[in-house]
Protein backbone atom coordinates (compact mmCIF):
# COMPACT_ATOMS: atom_id res chain seq x y z
CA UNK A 1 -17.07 -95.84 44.97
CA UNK A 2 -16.29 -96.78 41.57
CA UNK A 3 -19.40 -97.26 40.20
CA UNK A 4 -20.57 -94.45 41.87
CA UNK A 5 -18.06 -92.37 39.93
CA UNK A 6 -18.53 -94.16 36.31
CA UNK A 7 -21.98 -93.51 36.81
CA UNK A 8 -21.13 -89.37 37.27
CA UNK A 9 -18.71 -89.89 34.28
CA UNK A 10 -15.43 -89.30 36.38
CA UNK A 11 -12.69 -90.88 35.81
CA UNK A 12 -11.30 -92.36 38.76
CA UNK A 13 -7.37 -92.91 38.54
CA UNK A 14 -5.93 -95.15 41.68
CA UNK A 15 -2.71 -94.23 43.40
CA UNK A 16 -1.63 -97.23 44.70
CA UNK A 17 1.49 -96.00 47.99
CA UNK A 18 1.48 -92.70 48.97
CA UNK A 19 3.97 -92.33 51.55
CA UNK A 20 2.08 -94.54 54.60
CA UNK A 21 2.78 -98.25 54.68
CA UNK A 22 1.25 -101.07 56.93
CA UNK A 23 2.45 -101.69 60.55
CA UNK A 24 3.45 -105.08 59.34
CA UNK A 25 6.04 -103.89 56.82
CA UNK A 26 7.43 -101.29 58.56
CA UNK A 27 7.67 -103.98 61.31
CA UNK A 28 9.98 -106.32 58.48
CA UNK A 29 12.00 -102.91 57.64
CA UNK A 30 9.66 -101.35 55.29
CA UNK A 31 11.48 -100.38 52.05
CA UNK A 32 14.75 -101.15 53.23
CA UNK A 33 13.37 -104.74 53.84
CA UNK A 34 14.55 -106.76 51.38
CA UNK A 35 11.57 -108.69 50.43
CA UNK A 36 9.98 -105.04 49.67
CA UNK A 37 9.55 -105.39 46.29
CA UNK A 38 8.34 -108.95 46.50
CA UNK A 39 5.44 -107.56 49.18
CA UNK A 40 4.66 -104.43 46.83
CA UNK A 41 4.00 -106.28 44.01
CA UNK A 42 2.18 -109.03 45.63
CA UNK A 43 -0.10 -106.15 46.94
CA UNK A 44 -0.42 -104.87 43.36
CA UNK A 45 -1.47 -107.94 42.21
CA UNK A 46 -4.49 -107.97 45.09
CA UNK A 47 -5.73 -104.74 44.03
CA UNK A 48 -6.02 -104.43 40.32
CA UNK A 49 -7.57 -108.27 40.48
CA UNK A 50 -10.00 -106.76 42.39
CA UNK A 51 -10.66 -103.22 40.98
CA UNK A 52 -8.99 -103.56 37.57
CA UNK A 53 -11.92 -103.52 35.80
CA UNK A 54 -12.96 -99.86 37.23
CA UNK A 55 -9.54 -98.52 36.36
CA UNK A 56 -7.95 -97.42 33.43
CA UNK A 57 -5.10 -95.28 35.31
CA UNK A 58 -2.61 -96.70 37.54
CA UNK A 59 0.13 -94.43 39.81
CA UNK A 60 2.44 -97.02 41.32
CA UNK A 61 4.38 -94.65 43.51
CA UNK A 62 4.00 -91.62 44.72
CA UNK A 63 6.68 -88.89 44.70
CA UNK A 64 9.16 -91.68 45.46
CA UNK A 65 12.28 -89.05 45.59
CA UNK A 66 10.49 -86.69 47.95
CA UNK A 67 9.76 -89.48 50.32
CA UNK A 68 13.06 -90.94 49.95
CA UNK A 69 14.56 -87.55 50.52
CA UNK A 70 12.56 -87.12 53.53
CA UNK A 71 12.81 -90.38 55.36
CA UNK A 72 16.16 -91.50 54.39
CA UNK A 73 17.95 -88.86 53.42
CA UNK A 74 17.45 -85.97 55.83
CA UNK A 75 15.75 -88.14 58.20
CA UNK A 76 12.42 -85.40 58.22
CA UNK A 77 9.79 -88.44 58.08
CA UNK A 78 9.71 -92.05 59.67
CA UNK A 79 11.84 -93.92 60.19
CA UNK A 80 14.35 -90.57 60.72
CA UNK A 81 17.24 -92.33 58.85
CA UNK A 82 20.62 -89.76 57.33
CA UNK A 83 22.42 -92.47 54.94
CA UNK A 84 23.53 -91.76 51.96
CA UNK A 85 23.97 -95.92 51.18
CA UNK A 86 20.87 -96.52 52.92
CA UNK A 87 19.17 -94.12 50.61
CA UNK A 88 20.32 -95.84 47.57
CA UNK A 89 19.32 -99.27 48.97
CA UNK A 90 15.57 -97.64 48.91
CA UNK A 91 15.58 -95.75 46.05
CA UNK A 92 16.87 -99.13 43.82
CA UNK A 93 13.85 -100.89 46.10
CA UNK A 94 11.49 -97.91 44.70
CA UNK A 95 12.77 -98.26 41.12
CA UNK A 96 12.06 -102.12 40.94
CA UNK A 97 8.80 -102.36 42.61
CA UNK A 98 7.46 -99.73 40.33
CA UNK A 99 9.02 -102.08 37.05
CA UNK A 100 7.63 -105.21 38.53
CA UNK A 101 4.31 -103.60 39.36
CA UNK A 102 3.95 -101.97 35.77
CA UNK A 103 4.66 -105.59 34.09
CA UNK A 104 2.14 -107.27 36.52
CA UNK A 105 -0.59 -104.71 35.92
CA UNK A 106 0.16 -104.91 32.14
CA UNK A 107 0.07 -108.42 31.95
CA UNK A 108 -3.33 -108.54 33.83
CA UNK A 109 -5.11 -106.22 31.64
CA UNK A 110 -3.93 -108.07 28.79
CA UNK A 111 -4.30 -111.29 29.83
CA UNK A 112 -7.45 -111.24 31.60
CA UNK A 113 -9.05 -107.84 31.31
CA UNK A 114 -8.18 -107.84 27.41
CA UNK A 115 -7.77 -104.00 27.50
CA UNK A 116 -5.89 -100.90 27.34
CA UNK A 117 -4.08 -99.67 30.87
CA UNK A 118 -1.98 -96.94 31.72
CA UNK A 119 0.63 -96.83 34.40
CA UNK A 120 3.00 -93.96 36.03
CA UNK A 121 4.89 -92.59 38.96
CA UNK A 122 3.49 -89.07 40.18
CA UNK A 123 6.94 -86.99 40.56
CA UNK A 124 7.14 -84.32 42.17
CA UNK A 125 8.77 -81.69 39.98
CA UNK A 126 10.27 -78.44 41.36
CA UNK A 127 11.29 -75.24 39.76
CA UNK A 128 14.75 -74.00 41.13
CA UNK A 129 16.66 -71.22 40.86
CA UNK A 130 20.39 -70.03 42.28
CA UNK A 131 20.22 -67.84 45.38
CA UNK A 132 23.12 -65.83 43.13
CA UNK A 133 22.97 -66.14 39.59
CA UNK A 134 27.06 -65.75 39.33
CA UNK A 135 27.95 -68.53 41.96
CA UNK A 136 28.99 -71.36 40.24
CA UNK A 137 28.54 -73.32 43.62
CA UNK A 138 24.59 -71.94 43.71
CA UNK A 139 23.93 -73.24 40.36
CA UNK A 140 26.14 -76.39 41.24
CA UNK A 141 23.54 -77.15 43.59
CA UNK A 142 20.44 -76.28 41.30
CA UNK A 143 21.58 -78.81 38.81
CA UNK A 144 21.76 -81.32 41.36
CA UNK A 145 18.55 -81.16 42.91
CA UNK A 146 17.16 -81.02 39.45
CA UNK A 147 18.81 -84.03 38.62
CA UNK A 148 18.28 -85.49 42.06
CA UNK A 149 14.45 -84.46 42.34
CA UNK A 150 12.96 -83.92 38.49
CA UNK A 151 14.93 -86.49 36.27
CA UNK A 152 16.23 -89.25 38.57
CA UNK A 153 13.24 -91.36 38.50
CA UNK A 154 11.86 -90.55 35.42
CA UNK A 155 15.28 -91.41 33.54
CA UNK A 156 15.86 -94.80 34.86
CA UNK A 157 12.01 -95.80 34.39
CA UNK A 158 12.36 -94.60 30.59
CA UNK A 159 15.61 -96.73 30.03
CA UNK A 160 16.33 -98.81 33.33
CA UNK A 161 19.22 -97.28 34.24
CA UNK A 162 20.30 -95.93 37.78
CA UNK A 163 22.91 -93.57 37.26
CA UNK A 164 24.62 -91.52 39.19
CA UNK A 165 27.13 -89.59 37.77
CA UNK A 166 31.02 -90.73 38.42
CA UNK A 167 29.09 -92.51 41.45
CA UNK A 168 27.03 -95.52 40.59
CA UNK A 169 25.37 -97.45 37.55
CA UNK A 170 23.26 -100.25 37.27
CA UNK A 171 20.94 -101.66 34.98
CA UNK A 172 17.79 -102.57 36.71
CA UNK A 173 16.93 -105.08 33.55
CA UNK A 174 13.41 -103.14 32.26
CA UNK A 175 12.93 -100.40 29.64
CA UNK A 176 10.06 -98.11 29.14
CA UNK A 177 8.41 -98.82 32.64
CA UNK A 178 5.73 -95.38 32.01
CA UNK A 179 3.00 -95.32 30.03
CA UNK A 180 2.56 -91.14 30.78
CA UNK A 181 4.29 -89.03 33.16
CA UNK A 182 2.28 -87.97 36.68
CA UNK A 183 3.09 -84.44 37.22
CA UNK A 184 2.89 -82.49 40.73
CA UNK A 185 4.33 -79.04 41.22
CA UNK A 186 3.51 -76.72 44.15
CA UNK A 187 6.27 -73.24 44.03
CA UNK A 188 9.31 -72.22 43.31
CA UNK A 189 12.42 -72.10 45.33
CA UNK A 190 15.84 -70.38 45.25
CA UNK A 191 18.49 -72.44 46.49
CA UNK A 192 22.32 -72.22 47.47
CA UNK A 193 24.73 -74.29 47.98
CA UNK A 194 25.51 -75.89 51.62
CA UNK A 195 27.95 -79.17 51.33
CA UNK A 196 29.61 -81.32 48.74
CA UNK A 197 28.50 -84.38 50.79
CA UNK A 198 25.08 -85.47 53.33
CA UNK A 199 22.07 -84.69 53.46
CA UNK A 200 22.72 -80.81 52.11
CA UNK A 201 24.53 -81.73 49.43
CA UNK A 202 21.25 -80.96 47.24
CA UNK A 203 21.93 -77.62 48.08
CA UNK A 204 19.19 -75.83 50.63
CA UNK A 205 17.03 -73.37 50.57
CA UNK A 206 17.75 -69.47 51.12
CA UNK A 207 15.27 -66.83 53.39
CA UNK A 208 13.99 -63.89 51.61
CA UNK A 209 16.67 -61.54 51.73
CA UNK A 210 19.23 -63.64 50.56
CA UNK A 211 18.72 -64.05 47.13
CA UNK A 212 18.70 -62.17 44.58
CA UNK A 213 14.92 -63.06 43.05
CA UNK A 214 11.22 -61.17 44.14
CA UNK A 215 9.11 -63.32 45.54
CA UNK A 216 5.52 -61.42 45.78
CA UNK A 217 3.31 -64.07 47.07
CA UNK A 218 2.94 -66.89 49.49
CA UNK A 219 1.03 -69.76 51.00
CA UNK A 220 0.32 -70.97 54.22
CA UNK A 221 2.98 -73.31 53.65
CA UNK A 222 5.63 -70.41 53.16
CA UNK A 223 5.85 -71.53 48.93
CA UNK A 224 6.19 -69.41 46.39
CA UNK A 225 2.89 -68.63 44.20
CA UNK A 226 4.76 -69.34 40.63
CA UNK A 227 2.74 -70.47 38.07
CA UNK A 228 4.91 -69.79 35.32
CA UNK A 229 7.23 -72.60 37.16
CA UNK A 230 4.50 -75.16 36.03
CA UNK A 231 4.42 -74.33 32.66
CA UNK A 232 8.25 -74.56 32.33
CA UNK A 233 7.97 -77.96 34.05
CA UNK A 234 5.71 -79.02 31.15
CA UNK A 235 7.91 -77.94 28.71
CA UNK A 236 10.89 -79.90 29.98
CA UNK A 237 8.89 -82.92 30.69
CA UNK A 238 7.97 -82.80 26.83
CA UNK A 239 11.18 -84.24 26.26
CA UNK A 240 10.32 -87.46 27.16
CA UNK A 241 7.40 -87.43 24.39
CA UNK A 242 4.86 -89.20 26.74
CA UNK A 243 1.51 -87.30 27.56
CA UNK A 244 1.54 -85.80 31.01
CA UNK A 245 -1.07 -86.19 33.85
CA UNK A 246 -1.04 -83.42 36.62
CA UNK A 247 -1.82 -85.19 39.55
CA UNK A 248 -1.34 -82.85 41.98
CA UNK A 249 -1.31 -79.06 42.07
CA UNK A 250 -2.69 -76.97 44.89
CA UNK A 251 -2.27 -74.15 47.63
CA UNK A 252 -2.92 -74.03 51.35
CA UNK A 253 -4.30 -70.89 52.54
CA UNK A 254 -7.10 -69.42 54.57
CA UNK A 255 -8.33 -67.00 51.80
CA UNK A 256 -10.16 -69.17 49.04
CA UNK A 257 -10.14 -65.52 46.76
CA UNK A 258 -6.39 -66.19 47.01
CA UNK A 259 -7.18 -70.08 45.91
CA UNK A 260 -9.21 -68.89 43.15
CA UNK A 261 -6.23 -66.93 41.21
CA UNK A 262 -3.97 -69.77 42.14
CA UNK A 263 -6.06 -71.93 40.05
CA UNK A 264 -7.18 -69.64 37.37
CA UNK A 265 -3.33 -68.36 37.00
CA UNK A 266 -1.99 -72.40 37.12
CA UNK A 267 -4.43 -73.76 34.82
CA UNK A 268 -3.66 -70.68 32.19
CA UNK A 269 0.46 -72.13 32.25
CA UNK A 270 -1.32 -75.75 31.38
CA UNK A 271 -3.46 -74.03 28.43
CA UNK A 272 -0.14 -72.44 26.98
CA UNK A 273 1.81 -75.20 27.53
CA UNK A 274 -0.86 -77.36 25.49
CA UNK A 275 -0.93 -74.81 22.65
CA UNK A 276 2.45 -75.09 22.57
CA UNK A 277 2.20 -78.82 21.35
CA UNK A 278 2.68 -80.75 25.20
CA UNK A 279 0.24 -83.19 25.40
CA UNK A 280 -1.30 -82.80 28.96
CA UNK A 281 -4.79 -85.63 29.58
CA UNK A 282 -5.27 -84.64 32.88
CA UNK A 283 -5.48 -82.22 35.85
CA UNK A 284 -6.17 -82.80 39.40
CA UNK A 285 -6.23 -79.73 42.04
CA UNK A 286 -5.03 -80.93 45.31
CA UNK A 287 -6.97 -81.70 47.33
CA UNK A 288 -10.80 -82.27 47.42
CA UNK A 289 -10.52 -82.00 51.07
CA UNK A 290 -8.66 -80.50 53.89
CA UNK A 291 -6.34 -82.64 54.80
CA UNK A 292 -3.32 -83.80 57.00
CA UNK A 293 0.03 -82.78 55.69
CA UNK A 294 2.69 -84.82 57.22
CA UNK A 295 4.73 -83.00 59.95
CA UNK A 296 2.42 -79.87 59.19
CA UNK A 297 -0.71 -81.26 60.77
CA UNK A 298 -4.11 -80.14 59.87
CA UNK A 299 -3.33 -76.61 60.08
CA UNK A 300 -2.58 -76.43 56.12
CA UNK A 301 -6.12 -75.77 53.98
CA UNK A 302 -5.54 -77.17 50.87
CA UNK A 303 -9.23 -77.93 49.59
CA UNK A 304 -11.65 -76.62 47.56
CA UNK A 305 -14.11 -78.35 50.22
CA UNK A 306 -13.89 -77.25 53.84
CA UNK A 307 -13.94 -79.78 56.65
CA UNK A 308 -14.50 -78.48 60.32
CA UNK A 309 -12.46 -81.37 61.81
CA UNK A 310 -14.22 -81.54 65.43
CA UNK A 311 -17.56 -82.80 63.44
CA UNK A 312 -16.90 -83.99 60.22
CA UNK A 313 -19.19 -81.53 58.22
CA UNK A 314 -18.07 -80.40 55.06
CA UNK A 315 -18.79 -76.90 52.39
CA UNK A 316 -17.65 -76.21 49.41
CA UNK A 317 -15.37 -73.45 48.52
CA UNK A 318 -16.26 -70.48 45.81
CA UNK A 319 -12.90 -72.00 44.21
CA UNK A 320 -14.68 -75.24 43.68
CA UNK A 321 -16.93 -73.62 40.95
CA UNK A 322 -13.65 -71.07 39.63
CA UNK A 323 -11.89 -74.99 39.08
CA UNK A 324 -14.90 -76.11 37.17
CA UNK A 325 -16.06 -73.24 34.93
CA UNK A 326 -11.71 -72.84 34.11
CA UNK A 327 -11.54 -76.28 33.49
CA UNK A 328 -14.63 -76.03 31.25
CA UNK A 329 -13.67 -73.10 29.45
CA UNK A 330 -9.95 -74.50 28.59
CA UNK A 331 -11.69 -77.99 27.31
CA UNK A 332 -14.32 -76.21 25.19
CA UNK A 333 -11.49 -73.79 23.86
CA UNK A 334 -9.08 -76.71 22.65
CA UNK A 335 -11.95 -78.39 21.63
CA UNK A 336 -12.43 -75.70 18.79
CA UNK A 337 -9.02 -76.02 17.64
């Protein structure tokens, strides 16, 4: 596969967990085990000695707070765990096996492979807004999931701190664990406050009709088309002066003319964002495929290729060529500049 892409000049960039893990470790407690980190990195190790020299991108973890939040946290996803202490036992678990696997993948390329690597999380950043505007207790709860969900991670893999305010610090012993920032970002949400404690104290969010914002488009999902949300999420992520990937931005629906101004309107916020001085290397439309979303099933379309599920076959979208010639267009316009 990797030669195959070299040879077609893509650039293949290797995401290394993405929310599934092996029988065997879920079998030893998964990440609450505590040799997690020891089996993550040993696993790390395995792949880049093998497929290192094909790879110039690594993504360690993928959205590591959303699957925390999921699993662990509201107890959505396997293993269906509500702790608050269990939570931070995983999410300390997350932060070190991403440190320890960007020092072993750093020391490999430039020990052995003698070159240039570069190695990130892929966060999943949100765009929130208070249900009402003048509740302190709304925008309470927008802070903290934007702590919570866009800045948690990111933070402590910058400086190697784990802080929670007034609740817990700890140095985790590594600085500067990210070499760029992965980006994904799917809608926009309005959320209100539910409970100073558990799994709502994040705040949750509110039905149309009980906020105060206009939402004028959906996906098959239920998310909020909001493509200026990407573009702000650029902007803030500029902060931490590191270029920024976009790993993952998509829609599910069944009408691929709605698709095509998702990706035309999204890639526009990336274009003004760039202009505006954030340095952005990369953008990847989620997905290729159809594909299985979690506790959705495979109702969700996400891809720019169709795949009839009963045999297999697959056909390409219109929105496939809208992605290229928009992608083209942007790269031959900043090319001029």
């Amino acid at each position: 596969i990797f030669k195959e892409l070299h040879a077609r000049k893509i650039e293949p960039v290797v995401t290394l967990h993405h929310f599934t893990n092996p029988q065997w470790f879920a079998a030893q407690g998964g990440w609450l085990g505590e040799q997690a980190v020891f089996y993550f990195n040993r696993y790390v190790r395995r792949v880049i000695e093998a497929y290192g020299r094909w790879v110039r991108f690594w993504i360690t973890l993928n959205e590591p707070l959303v699957y925390l939040y999921h699993a662990f946290f509201a107890g959505l996803w396997p293993p269906g765990i509500k702790s608050y202490r269990i939570s931070m036992k995983v999410l300390r678990h997350f932060l070190q096996a991403h440190m320890e696997a960007y020092r072993t993948i750093h020391h490999f390329y430039d020990a052995v492979l003698e070159k240039r690597v570069w190695v990130s999380v892929a966060a999943h950043i949100g765009h929130f807004t208070p249900c009402r505007p003048d509740s302190l207790k709304d925008r309470w709860a927008v802070w903290m999931r934007n702590w919570f969900f866009n800045e948690l991670f990111l933070n402590a893999a910058v400086s190697g701190f784990l802080f929670f305010p007034g609740i817990y610090s700890e140095f985790l012993g590594s600085r500067k664990a990210l070499d760029f920032i992965g980006l994904n970002y799917y809608t926009h949400d309005f959320i209100r406050f539910s409970s100073w404690f558990g799994e709502n104290s994040l705040g949750i969010s509110c039905d149309k009709g009980h906020h105060q914002g206009e939402v004028k488009e959906l996906t098959m999902m239920g998310w909020e088309v909001h493509p200026e949300g990407l573009n702000k999420a650029l902007l803030r992520l500029n902060r931490y002066h590191l270029p920024i990937m976009i790993t993952e931005n998509g829609i599910a629906t069944q009408e691929d003319e709605q698709r095509s101004r998702f990706i035309v309107n999204h890639l526009e916020s990336v274009r003004r964002a760039v202009n505006y001085g954030v340095s952005v290397i990369g953008y990847f439309y989620w997905s290729l495929l159809d594909n299985y979303e979690w506790t959705h099933g495979f109702d969700p379309r996400f891809g720019i290729v169709e795949m009839d599920y009963k045999d297999q076959s697959r056909k390409m979208r219109g929105s496939a060529q809208v992605l290229t010639e928009t992608c083209r267009n942007i790269v031959n316009e900043l090319k001029k500049k």
